[in-house]
PDB file of N, CA and C in Angstrom:
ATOM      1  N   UNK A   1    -103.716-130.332 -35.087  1.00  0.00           N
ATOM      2  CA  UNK A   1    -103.899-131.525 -35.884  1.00  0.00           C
ATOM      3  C   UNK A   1    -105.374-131.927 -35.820  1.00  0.00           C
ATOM      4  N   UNK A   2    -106.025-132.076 -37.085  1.00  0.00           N
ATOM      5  CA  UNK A   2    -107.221-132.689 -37.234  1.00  0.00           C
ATOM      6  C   UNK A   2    -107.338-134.272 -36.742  1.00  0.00           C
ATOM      7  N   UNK A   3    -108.949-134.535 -36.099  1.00  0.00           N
ATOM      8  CA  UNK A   3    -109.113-135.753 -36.036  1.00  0.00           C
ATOM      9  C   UNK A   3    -109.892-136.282 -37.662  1.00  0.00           C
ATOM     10  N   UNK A   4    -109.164-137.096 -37.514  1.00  0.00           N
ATOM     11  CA  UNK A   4    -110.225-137.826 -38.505  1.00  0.00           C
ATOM     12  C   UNK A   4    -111.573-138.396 -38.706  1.00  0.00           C
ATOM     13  N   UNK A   5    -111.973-138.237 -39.083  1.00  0.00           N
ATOM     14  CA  UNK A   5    -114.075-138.361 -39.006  1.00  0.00           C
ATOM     15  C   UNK A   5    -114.140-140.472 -38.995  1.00  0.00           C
ATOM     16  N   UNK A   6    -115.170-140.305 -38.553  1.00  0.00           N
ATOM     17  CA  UNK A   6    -115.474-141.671 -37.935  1.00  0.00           C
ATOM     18  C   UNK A   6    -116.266-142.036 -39.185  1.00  0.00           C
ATOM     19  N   UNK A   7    -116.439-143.205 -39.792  1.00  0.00           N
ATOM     20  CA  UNK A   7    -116.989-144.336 -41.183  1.00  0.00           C
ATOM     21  C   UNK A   7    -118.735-143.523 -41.309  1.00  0.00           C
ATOM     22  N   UNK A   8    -119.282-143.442 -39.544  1.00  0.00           N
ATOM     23  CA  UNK A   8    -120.734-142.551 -39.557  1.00  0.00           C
ATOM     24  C   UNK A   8    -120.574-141.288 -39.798  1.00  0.00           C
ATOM     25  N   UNK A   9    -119.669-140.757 -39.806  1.00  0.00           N
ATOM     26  CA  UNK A   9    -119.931-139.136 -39.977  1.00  0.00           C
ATOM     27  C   UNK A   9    -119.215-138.905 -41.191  1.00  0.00           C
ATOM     28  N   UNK A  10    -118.639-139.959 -41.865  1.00  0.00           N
ATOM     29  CA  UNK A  10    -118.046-139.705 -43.048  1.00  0.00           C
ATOM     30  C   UNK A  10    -119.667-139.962 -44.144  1.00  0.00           C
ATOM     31  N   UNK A  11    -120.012-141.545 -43.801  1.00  0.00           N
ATOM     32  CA  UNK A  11    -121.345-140.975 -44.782  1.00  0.00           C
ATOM     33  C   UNK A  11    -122.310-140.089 -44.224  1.00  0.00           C
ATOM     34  N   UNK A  12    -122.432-139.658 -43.217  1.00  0.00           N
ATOM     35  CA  UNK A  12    -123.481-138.219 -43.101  1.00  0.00           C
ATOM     36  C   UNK A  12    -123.382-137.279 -44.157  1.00  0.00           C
ATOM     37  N   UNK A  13    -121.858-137.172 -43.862  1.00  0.00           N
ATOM     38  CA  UNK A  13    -121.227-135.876 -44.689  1.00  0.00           C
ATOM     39  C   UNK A  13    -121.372-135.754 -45.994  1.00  0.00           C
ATOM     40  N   UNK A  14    -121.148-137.205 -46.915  1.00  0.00           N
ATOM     41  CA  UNK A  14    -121.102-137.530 -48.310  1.00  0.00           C
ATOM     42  C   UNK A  14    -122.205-138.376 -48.392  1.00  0.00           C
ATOM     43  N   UNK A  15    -122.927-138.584 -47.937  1.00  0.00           N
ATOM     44  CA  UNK A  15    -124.272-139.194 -48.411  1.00  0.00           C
ATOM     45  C   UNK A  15    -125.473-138.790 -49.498  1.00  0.00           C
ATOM     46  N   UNK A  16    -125.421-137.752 -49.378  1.00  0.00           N
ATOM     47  CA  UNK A  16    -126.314-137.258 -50.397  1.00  0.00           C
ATOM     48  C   UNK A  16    -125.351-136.680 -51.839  1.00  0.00           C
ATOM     49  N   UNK A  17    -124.534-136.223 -51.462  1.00  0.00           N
ATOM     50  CA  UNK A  17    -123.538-136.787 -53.102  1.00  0.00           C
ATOM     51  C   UNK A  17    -123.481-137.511 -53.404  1.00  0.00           C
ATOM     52  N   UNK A  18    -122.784-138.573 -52.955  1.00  0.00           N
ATOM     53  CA  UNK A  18    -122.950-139.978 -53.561  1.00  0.00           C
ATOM     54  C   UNK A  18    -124.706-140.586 -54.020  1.00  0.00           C
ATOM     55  N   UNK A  19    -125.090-140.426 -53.309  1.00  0.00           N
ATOM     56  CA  UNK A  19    -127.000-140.634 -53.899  1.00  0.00           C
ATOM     57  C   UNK A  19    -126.503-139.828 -55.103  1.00  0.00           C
ATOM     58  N   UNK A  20    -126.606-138.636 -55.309  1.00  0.00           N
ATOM     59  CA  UNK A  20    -126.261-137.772 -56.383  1.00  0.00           C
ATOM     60  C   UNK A  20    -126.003-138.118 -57.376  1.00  0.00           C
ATOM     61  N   UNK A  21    -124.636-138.749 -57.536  1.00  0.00           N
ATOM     62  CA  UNK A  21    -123.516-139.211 -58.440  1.00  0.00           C
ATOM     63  C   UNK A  21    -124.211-140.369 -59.054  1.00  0.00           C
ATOM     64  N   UNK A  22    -124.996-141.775 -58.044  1.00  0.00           N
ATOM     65  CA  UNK A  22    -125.207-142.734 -58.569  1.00  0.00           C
ATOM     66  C   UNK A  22    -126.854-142.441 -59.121  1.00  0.00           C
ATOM     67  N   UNK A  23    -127.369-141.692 -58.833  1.00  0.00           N
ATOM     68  CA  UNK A  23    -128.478-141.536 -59.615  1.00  0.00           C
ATOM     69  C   UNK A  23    -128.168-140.610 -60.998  1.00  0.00           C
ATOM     70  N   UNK A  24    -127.149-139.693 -61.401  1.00  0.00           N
ATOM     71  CA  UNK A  24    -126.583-139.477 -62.333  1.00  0.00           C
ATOM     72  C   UNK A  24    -126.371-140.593 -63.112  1.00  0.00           C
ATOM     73  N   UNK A  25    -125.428-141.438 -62.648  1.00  0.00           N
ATOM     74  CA  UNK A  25    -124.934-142.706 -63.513  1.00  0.00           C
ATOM     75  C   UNK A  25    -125.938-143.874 -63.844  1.00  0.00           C
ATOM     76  N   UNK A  26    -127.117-143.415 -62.992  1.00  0.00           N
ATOM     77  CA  UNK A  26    -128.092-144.247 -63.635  1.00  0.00           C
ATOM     78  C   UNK A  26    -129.092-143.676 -64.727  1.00  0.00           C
ATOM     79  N   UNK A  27    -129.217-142.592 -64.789  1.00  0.00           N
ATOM     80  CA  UNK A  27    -130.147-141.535 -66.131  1.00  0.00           C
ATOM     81  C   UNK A  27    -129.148-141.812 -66.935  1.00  0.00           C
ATOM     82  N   UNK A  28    -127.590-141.740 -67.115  1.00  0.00           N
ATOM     83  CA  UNK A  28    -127.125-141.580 -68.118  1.00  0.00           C
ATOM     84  C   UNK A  28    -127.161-143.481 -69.127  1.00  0.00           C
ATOM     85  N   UNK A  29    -126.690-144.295 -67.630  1.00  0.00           N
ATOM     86  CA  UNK A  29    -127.083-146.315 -68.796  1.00  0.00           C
ATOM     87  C   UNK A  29    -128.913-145.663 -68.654  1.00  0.00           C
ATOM     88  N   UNK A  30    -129.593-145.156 -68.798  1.00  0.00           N
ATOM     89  CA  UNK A  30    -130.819-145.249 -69.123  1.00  0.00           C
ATOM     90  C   UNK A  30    -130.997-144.593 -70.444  1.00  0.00           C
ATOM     91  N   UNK A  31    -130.163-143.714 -70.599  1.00  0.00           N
ATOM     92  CA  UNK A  31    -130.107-142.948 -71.731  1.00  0.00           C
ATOM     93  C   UNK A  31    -129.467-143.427 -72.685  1.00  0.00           C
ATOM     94  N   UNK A  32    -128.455-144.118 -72.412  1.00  0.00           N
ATOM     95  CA  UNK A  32    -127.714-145.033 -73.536  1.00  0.00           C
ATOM     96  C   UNK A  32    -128.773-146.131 -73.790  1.00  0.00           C
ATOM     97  N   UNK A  33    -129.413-146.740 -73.143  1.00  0.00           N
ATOM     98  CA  UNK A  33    -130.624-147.939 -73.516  1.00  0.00           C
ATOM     99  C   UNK A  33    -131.783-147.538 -74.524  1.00  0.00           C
ATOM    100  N   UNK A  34    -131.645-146.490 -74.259  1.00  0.00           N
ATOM    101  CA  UNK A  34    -133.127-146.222 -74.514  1.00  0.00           C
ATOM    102  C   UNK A  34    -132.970-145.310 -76.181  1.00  0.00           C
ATOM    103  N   UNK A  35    -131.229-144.724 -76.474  1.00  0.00           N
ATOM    104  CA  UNK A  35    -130.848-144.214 -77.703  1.00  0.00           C
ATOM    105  C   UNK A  35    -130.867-145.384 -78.471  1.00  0.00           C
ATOM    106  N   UNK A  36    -131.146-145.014 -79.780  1.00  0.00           N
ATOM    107  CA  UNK A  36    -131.066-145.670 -81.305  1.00  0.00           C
ATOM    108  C   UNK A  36    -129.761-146.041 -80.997  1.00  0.00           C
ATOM    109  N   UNK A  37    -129.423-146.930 -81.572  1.00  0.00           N
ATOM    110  CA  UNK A  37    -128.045-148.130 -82.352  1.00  0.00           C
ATOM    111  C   UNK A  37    -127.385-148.598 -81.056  1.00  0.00           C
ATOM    112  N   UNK A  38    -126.150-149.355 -81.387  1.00  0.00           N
ATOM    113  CA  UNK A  38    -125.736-150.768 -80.261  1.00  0.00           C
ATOM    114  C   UNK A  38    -124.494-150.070 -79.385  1.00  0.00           C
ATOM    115  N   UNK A  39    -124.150-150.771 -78.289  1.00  0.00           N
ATOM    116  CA  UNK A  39    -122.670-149.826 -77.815  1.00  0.00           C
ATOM    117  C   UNK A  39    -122.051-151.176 -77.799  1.00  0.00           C
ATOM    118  N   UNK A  40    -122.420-152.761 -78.144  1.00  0.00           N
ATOM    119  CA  UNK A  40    -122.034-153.518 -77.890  1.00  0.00           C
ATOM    120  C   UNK A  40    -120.829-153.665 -78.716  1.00  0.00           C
ATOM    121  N   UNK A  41    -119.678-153.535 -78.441  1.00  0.00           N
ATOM    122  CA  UNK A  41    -118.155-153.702 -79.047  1.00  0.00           C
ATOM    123  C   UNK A  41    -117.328-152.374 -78.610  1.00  0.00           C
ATOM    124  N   UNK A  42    -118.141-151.582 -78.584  1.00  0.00           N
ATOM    125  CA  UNK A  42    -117.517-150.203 -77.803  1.00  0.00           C
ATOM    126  C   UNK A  42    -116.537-150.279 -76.745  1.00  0.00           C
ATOM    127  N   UNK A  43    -115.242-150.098 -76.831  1.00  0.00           N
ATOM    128  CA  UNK A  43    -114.377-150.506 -75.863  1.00  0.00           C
ATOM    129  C   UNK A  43    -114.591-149.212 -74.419  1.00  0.00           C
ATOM    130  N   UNK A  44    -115.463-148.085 -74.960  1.00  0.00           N
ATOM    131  CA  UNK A  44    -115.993-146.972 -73.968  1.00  0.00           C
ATOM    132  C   UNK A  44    -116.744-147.707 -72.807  1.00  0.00           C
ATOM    133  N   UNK A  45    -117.594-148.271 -73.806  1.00  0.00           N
ATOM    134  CA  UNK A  45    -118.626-148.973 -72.718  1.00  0.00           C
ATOM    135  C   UNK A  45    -117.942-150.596 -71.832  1.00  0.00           C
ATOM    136  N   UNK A  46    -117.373-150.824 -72.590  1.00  0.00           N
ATOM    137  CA  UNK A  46    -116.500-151.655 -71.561  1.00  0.00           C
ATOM    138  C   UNK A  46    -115.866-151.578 -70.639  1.00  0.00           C
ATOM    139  N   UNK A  47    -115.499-149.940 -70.502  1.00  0.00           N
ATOM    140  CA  UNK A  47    -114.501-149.606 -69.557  1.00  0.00           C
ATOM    141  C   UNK A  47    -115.377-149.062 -68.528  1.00  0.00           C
ATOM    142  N   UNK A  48    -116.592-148.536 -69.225  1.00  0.00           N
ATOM    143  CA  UNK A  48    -117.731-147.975 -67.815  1.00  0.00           C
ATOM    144  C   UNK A  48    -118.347-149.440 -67.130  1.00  0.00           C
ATOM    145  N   UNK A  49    -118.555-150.616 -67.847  1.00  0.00           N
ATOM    146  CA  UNK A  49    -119.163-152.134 -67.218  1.00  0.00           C
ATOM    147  C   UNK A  49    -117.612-152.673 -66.512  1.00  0.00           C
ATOM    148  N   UNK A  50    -116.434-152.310 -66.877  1.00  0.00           N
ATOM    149  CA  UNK A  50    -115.766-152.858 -66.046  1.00  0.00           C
ATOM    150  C   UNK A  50    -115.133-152.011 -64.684  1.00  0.00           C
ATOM    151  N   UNK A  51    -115.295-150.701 -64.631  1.00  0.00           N
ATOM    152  CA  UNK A  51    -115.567-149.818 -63.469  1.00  0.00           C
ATOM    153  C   UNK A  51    -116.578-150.240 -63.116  1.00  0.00           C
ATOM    154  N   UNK A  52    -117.986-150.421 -63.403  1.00  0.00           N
ATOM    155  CA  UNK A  52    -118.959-150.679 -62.344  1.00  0.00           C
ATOM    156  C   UNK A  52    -118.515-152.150 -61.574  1.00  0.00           C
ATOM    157  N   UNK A  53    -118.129-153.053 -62.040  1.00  0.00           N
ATOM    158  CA  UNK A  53    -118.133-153.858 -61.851  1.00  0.00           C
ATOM    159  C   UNK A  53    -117.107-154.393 -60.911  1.00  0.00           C
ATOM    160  N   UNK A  54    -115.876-153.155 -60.457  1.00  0.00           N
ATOM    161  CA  UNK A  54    -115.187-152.901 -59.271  1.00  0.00           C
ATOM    162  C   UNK A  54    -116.043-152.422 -57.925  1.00  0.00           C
ATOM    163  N   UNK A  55    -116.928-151.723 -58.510  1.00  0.00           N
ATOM    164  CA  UNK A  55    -118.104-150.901 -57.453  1.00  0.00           C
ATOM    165  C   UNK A  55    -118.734-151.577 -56.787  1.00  0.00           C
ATOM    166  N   UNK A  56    -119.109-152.598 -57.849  1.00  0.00           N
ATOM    167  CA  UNK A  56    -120.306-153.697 -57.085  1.00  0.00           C
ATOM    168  C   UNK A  56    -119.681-154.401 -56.659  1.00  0.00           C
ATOM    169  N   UNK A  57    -118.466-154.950 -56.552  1.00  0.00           N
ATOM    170  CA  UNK A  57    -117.337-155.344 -55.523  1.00  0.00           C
ATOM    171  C   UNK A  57    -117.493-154.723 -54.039  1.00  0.00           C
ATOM    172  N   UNK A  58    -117.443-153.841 -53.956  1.00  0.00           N
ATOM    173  CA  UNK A  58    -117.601-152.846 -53.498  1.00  0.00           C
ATOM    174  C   UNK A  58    -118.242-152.572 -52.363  1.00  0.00           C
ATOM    175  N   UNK A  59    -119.481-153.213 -52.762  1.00  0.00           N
ATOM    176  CA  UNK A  59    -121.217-152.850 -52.204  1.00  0.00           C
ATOM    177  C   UNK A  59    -120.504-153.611 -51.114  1.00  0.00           C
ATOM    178  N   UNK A  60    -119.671-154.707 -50.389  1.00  0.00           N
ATOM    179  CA  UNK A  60    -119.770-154.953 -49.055  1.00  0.00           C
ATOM    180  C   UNK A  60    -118.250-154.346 -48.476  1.00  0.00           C
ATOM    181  N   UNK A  61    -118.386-153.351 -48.146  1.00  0.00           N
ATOM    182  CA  UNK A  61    -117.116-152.687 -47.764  1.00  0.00           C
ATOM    183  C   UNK A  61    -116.092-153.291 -46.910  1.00  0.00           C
ATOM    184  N   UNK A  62    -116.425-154.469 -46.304  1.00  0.00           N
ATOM    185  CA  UNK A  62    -115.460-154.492 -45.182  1.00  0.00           C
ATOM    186  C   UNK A  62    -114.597-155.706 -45.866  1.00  0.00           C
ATOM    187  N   UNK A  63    -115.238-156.205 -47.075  1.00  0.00           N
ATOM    188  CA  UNK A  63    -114.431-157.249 -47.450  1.00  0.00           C
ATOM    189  C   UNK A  63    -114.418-156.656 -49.062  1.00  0.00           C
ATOM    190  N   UNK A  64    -114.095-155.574 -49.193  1.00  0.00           N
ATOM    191  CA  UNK A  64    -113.496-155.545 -50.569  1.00  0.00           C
ATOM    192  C   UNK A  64    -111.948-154.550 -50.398  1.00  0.00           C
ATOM    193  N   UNK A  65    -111.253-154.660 -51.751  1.00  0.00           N
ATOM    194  CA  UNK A  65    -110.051-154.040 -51.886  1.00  0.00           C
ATOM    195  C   UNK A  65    -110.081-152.565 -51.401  1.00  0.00           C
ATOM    196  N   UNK A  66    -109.112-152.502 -50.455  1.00  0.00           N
ATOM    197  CA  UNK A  66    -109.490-150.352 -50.522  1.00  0.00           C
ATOM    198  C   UNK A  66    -108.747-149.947 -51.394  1.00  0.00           C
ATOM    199  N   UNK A  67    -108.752-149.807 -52.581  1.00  0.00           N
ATOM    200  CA  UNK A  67    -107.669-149.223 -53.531  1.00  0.00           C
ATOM    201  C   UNK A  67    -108.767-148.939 -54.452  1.00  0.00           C
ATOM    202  N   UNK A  68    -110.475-149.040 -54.957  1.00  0.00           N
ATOM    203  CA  UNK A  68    -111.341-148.701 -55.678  1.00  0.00           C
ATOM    204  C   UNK A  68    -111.116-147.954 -56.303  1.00  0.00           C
ATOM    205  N   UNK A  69    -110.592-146.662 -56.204  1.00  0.00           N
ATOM    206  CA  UNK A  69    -110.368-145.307 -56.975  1.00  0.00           C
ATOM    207  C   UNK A  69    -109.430-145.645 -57.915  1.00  0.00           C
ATOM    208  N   UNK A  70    -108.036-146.469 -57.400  1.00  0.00           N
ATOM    209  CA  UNK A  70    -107.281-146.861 -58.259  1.00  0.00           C
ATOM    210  C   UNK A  70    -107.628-147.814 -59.078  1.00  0.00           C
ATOM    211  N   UNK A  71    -108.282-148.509 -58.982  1.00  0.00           N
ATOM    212  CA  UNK A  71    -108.341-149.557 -59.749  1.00  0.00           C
ATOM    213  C   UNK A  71    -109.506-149.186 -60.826  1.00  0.00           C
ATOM    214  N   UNK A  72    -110.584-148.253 -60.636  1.00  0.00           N
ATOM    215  CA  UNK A  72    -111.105-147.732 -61.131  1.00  0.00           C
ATOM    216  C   UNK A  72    -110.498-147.075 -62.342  1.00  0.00           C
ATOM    217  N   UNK A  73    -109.414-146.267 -62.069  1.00  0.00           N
ATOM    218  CA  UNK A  73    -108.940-144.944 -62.966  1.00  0.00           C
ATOM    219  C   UNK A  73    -107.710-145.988 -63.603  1.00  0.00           C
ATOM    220  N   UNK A  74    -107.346-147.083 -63.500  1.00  0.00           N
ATOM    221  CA  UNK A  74    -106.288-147.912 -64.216  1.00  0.00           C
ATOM    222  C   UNK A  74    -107.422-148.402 -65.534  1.00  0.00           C
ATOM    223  N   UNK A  75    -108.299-148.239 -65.192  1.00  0.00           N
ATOM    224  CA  UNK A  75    -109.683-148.895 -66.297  1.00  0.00           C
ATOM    225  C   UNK A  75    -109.301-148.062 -67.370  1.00  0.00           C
ATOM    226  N   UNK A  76    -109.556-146.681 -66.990  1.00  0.00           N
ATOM    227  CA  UNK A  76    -109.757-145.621 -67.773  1.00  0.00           C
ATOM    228  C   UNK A  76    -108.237-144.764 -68.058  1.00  0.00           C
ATOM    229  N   UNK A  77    -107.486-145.060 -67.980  1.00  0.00           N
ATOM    230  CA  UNK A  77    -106.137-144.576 -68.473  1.00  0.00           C
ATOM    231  C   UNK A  77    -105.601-145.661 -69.432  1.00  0.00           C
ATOM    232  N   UNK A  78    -104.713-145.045 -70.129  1.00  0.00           N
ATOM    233  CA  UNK A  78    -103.786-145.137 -71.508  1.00  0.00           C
ATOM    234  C   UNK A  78    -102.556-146.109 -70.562  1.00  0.00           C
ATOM    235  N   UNK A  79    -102.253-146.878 -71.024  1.00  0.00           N
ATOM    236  CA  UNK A  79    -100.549-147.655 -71.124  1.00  0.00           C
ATOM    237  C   UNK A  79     -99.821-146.428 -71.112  1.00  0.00           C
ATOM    238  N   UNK A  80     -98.497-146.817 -70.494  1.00  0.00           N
ATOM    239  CA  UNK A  80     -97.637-145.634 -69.853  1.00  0.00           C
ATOM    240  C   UNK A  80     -96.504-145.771 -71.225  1.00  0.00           C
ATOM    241  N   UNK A  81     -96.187-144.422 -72.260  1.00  0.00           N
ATOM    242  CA  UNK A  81     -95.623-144.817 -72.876  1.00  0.00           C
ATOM    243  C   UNK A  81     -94.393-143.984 -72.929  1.00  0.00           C
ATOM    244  N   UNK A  82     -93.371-144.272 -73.132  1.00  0.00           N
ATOM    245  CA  UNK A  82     -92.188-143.655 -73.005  1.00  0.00           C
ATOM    246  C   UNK A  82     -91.824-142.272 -74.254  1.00  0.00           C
ATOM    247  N   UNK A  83     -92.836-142.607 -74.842  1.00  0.00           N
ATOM    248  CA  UNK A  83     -92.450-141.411 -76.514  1.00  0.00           C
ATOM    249  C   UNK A  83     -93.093-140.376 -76.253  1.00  0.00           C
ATOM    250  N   UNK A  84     -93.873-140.588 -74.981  1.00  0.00           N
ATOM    251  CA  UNK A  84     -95.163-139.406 -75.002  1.00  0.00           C
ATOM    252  C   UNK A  84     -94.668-137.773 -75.107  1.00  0.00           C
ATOM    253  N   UNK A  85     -93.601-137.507 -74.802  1.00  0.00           N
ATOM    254  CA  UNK A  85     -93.160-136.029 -75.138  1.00  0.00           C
ATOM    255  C   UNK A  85     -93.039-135.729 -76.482  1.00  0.00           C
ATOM    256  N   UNK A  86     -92.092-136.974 -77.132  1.00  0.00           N
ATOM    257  CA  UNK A  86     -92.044-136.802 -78.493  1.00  0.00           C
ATOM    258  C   UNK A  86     -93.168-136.557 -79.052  1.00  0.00           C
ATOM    259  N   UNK A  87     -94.393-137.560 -78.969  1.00  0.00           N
ATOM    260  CA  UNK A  87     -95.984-137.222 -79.664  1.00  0.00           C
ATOM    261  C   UNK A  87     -96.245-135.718 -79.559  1.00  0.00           C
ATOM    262  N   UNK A  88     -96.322-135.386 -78.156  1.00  0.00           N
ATOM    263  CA  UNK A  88     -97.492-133.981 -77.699  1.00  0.00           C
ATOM    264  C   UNK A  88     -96.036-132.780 -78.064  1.00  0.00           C
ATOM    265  N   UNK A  89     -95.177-133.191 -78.807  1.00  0.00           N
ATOM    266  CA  UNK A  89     -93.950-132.126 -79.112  1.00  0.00           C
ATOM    267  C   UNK A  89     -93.008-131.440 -77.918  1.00  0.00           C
ATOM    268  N   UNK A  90     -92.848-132.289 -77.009  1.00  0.00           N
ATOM    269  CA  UNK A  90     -92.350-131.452 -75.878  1.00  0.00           C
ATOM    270  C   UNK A  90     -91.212-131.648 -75.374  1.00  0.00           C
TER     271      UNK A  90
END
């Protein structure tokens, strides 16, 4: 049986991915700013400002929700619908 890694050796481990990831996600809102025309009404971009905006929740770990991932990916998923076989033919 494995031990489980301690909060310090978990960011050792993932520290420089995560740098990674969030400097990704920052070239890309730089790239949307800086393109021709508006995203303002875009329900896309609403769903990426209202994921960040779980994150920056976030930023003090010991007092935010641990469920982030979920609550994250409830942003970005579809209503659960009961016909869905019928649609995709299955």
């Amino acid at each position: 049986m494995s031990v489980p890694l301690s909060a310090p050796d978990l960011l050792t481990r993932d520290f420089l991915e995560v740098r990674a990831k969030i400097l990704e996600l920052a070239a890309c809102l730089d790239r949307f700013q800086r393109a021709e025309g508006s995203l303002a009404g875009d329900p896309r971009m609403r769903r990426i400002q209202d994921g960040l905006a779980v994150l920056q929740g976030a930023a003090q770990l010991e007092s935010a929700e641990p469920n982030r991932a979920e609550q994250v990916q409830q942003i970005f998923s579809l209503p659960y619908d009961e016909e869905w076989r019928k649609k995709w033919g299955i």
